[in-house]
PDB file of N, CA and C in Angstrom:
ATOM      1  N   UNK A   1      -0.660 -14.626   5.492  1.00  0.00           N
ATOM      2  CA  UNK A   1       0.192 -13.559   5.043  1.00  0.00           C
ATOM      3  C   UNK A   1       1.453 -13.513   5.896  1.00  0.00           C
ATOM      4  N   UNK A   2       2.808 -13.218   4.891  1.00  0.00           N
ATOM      5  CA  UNK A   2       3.594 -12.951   5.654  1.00  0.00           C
ATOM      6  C   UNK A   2       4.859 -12.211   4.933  1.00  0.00           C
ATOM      7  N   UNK A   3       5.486 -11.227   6.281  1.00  0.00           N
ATOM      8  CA  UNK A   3       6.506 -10.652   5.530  1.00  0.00           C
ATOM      9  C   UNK A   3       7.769 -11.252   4.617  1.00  0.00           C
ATOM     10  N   UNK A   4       7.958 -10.959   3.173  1.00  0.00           N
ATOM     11  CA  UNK A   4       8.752 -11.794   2.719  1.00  0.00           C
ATOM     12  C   UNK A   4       9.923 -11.150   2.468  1.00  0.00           C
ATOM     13  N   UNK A   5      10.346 -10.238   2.941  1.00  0.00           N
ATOM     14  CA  UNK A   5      11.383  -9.202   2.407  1.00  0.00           C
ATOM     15  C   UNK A   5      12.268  -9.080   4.116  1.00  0.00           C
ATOM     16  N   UNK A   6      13.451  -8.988   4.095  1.00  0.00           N
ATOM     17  CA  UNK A   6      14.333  -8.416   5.596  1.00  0.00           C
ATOM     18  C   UNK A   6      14.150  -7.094   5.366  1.00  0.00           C
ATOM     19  N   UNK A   7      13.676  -7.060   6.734  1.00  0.00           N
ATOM     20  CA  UNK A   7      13.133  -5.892   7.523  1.00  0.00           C
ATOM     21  C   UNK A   7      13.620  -4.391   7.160  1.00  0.00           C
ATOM     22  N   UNK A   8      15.035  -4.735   6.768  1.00  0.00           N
ATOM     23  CA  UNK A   8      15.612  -3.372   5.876  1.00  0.00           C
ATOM     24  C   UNK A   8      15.568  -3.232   4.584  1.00  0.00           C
ATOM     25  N   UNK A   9      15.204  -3.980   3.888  1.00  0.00           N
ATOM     26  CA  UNK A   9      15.394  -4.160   2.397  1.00  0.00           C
ATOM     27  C   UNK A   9      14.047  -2.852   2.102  1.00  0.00           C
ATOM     28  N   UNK A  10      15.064  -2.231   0.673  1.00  0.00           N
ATOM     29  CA  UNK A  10      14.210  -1.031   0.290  1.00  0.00           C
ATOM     30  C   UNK A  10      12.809  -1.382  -0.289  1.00  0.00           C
ATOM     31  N   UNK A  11      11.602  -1.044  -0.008  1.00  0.00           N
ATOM     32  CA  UNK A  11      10.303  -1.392  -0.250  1.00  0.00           C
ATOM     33  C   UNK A  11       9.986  -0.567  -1.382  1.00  0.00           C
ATOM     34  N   UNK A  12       8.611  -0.831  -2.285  1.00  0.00           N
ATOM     35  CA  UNK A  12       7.588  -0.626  -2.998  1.00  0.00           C
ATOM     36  C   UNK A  12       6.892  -0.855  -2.644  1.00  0.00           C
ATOM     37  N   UNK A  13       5.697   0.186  -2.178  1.00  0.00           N
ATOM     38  CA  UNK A  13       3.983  -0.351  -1.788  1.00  0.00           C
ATOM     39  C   UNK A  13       3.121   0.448  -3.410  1.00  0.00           C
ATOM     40  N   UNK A  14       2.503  -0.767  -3.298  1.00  0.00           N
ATOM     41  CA  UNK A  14       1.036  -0.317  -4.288  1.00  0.00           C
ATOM     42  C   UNK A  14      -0.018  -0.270  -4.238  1.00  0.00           C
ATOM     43  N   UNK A  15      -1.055   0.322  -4.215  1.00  0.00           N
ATOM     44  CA  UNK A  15      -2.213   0.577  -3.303  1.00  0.00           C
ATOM     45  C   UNK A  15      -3.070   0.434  -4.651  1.00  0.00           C
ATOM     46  N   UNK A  16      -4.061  -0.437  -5.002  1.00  0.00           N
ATOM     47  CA  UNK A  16      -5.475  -0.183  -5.859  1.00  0.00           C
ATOM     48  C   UNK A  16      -6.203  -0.341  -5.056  1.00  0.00           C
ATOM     49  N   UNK A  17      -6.533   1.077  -4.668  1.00  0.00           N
ATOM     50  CA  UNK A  17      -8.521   1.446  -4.336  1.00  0.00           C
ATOM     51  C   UNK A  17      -9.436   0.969  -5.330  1.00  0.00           C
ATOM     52  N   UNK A  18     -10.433   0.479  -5.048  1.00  0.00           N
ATOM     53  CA  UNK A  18     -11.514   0.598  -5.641  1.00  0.00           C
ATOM     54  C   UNK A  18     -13.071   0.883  -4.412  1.00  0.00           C
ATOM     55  N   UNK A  19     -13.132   1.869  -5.014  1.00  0.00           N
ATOM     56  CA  UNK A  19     -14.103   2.928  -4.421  1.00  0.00           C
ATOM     57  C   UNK A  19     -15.751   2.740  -5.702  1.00  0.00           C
ATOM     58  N   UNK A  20     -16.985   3.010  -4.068  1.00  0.00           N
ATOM     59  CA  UNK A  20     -17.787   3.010  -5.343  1.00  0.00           C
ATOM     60  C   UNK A  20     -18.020   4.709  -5.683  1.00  0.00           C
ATOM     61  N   UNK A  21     -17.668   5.237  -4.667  1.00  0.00           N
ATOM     62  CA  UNK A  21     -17.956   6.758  -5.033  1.00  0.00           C
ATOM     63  C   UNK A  21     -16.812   7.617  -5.809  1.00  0.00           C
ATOM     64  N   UNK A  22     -16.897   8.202  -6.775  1.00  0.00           N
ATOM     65  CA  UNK A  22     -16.298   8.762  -7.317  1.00  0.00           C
ATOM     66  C   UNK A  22     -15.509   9.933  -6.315  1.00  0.00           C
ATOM     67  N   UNK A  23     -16.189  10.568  -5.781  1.00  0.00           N
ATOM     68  CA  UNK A  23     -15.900  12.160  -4.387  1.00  0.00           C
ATOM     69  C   UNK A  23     -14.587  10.983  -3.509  1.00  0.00           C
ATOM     70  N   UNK A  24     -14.498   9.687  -3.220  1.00  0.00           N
ATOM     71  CA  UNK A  24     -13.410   9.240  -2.681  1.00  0.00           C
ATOM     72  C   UNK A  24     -12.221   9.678  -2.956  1.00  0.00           C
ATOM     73  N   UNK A  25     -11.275  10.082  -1.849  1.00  0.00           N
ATOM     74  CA  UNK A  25     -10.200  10.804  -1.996  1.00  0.00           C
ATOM     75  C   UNK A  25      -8.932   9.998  -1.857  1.00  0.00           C
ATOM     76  N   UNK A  26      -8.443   9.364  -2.642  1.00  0.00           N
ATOM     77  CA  UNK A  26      -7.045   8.085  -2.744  1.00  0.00           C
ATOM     78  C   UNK A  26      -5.956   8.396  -1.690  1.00  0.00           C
ATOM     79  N   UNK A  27      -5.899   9.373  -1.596  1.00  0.00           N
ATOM     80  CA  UNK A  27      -5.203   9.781  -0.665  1.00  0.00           C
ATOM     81  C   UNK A  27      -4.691   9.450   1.153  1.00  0.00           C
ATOM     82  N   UNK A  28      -6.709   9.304   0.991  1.00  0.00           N
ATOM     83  CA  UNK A  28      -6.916   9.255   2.618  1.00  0.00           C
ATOM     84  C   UNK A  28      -6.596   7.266   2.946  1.00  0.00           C
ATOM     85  N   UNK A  29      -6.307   6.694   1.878  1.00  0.00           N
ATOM     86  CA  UNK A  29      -6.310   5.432   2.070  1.00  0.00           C
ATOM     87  C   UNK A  29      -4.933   4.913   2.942  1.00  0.00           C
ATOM     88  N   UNK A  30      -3.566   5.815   2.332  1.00  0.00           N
ATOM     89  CA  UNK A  30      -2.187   5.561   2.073  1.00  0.00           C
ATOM     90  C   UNK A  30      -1.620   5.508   3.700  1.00  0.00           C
ATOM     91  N   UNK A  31      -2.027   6.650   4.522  1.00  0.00           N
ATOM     92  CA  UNK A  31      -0.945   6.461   5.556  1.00  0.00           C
ATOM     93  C   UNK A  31      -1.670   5.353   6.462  1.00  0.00           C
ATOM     94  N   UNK A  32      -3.294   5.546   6.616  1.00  0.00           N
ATOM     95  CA  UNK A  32      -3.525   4.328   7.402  1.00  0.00           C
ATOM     96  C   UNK A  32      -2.848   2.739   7.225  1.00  0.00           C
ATOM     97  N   UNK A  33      -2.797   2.916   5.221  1.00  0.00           N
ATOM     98  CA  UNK A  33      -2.169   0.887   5.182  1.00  0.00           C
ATOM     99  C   UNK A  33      -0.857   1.028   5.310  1.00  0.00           C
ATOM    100  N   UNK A  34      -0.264   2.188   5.257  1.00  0.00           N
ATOM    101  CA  UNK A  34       1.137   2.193   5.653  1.00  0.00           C
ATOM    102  C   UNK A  34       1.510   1.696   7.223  1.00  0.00           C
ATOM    103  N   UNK A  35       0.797   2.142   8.010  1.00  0.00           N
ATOM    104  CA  UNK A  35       0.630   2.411   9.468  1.00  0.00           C
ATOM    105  C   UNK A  35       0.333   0.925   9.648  1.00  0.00           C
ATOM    106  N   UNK A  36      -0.996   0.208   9.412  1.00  0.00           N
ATOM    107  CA  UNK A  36      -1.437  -0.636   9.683  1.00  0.00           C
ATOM    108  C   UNK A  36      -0.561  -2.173   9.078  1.00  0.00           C
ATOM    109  N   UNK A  37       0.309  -2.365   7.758  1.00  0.00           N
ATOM    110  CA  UNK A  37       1.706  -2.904   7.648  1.00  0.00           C
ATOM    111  C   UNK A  37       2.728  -2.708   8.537  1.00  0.00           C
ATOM    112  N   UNK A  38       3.075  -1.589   9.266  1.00  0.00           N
ATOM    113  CA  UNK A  38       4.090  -2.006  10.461  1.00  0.00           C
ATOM    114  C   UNK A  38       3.455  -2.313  11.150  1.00  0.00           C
ATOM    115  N   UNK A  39       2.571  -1.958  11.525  1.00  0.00           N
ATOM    116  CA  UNK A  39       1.790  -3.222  12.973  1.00  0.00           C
ATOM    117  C   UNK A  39       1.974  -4.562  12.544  1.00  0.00           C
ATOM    118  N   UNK A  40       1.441  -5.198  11.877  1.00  0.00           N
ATOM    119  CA  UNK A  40       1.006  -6.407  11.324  1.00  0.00           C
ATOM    120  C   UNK A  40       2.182  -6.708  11.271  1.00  0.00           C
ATOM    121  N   UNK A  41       3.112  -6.647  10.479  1.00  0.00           N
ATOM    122  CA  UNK A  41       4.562  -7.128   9.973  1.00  0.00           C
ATOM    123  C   UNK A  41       5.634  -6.873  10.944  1.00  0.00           C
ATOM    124  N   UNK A  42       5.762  -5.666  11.672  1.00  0.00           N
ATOM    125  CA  UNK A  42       6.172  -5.095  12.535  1.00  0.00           C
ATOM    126  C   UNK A  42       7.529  -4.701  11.802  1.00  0.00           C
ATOM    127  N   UNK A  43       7.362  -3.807  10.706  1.00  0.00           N
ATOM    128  CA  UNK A  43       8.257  -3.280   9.662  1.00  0.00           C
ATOM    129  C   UNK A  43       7.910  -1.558   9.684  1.00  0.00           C
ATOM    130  N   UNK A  44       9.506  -1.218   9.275  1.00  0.00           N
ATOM    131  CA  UNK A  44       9.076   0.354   9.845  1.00  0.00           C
ATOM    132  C   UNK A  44       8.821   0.827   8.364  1.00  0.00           C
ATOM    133  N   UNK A  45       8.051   2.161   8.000  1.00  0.00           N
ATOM    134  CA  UNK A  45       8.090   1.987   6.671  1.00  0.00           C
ATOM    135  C   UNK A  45       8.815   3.335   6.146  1.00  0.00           C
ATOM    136  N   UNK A  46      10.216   3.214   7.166  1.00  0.00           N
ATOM    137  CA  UNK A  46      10.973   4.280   6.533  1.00  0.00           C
ATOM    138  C   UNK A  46      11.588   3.849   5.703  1.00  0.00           C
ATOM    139  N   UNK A  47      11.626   2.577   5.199  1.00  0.00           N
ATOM    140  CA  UNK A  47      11.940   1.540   4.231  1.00  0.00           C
ATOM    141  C   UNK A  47      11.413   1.800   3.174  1.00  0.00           C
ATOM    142  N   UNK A  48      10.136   2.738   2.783  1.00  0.00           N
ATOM    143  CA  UNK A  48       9.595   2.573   1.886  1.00  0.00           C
ATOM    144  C   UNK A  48       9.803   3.330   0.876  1.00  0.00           C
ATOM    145  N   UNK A  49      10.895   3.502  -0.282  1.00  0.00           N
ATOM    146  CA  UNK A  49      11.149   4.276  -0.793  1.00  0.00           C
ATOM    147  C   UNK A  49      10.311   4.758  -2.109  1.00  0.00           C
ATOM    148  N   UNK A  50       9.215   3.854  -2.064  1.00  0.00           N
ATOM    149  CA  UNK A  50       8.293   4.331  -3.545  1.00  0.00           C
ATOM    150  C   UNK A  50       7.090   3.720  -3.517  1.00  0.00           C
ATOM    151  N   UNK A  51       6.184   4.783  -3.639  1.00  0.00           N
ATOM    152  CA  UNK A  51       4.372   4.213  -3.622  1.00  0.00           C
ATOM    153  C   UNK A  51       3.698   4.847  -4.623  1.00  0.00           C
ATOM    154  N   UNK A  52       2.993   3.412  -5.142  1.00  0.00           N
ATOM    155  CA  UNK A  52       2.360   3.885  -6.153  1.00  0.00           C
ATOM    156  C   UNK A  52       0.995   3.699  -5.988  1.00  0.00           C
ATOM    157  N   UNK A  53      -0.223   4.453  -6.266  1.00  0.00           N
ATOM    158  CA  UNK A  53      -1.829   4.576  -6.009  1.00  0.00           C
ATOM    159  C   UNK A  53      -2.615   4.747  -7.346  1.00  0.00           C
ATOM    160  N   UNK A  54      -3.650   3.947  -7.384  1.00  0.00           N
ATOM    161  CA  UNK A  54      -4.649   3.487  -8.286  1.00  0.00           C
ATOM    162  C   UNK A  54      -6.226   4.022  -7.373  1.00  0.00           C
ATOM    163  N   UNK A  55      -6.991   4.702  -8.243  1.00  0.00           N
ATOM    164  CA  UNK A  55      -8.158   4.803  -8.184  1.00  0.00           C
ATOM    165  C   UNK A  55      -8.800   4.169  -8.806  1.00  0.00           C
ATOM    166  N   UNK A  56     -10.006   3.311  -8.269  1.00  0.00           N
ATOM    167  CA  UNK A  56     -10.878   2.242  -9.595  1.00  0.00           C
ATOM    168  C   UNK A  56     -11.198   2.542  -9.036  1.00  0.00           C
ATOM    169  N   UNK A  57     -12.915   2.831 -10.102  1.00  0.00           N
ATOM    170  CA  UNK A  57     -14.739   2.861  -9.565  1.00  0.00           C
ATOM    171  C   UNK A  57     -15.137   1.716  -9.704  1.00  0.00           C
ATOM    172  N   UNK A  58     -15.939   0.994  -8.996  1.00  0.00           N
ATOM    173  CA  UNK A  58     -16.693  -0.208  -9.142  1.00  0.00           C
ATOM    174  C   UNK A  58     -18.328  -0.031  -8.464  1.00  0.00           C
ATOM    175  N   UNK A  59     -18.832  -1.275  -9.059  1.00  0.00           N
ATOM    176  CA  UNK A  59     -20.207  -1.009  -8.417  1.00  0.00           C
ATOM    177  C   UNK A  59     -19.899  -0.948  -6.717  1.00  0.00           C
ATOM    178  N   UNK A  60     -21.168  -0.681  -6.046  1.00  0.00           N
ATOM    179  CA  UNK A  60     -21.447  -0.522  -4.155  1.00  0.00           C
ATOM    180  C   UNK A  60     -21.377  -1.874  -4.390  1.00  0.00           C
ATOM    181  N   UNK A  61     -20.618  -2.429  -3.160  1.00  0.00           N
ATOM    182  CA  UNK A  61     -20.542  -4.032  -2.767  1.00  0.00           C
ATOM    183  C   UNK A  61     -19.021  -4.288  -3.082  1.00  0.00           C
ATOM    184  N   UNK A  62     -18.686  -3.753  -4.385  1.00  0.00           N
ATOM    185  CA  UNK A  62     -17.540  -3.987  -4.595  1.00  0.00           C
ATOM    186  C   UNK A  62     -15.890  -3.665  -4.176  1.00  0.00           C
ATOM    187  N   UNK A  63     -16.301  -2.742  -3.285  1.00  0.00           N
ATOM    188  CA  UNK A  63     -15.575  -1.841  -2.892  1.00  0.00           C
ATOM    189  C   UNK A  63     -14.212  -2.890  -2.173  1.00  0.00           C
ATOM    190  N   UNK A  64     -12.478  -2.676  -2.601  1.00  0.00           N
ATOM    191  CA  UNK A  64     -11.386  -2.659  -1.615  1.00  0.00           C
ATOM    192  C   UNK A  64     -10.418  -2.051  -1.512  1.00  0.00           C
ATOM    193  N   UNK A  65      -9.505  -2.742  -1.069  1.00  0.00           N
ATOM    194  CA  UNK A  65      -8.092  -2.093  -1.360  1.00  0.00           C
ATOM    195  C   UNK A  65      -7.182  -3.133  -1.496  1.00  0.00           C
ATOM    196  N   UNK A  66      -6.347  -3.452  -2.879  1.00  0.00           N
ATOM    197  CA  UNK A  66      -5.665  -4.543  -2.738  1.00  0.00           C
ATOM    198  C   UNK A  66      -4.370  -3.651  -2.628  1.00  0.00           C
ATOM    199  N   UNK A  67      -3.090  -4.590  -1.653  1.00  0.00           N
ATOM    200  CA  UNK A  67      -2.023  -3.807  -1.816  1.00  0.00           C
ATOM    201  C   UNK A  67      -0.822  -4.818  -2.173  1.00  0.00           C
ATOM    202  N   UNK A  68      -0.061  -4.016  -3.260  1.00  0.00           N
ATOM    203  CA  UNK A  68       1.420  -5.193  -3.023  1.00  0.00           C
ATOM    204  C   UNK A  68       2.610  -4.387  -2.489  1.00  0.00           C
ATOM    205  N   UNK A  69       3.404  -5.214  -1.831  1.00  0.00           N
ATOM    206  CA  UNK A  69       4.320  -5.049  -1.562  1.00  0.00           C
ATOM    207  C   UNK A  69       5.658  -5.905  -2.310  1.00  0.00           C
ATOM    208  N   UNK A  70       6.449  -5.127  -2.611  1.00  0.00           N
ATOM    209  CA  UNK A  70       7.904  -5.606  -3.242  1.00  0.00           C
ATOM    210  C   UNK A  70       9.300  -4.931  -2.956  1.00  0.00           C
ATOM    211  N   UNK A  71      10.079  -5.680  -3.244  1.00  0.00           N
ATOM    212  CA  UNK A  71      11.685  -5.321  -2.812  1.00  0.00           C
ATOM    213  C   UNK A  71      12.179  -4.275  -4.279  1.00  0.00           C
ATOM    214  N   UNK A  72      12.593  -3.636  -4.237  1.00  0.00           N
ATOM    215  CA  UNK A  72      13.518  -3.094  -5.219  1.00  0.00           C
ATOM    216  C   UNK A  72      14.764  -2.738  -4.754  1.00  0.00           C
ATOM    217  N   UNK A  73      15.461  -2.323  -6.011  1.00  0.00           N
ATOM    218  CA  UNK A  73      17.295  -2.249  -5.988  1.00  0.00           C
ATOM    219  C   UNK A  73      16.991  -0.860  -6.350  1.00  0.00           C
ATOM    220  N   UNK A  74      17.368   0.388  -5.488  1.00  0.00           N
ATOM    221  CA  UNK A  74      18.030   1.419  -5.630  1.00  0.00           C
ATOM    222  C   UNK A  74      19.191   1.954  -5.596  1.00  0.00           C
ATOM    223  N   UNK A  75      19.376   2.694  -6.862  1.00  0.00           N
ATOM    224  CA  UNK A  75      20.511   3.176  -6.934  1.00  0.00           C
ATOM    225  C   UNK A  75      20.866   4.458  -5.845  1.00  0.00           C
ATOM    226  N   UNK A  76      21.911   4.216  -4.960  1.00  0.00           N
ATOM    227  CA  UNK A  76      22.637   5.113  -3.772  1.00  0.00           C
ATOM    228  C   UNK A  76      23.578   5.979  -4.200  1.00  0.00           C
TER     229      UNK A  76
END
């Protein structure tokens, strides 16, 4: 893995949970992978001007979190 975007360029994160418990709260997922992408990348994520979150149920075993990251063009 690696960062493919300059370090300032305006971000999109997308988060699909898949949880096997329904009571999982999508919420509690967001600032940790936010947090845990500037470590890793060492990107700040005041960059991040738009996140979008997915709840999926799946069977126990199945359980992750896939995330993407992308560049977008905002209008200033």
């Amino acid at each position: 893995m690696s960062w493919q975007f300059e370090k300032t360029a305006d971000i999109k994160v997308t988060f699909n949970a898949f949880f096997s418990n329904r009571a999982s709260d999508l919420d509690n997922v967001l600032k940790p992978s936010l947090d845990a992408l500037q470590k890793v990348f060492e990107w700040n994520d005041k960059y991040c001007y738009e996140i979008a979150a997915y709840k999926n149920l799946v069977k126990r075993g199945e359980e992750r979190l896939e995330i993407n990251v992308e560049e977008i063009n905002r209008q200033q």
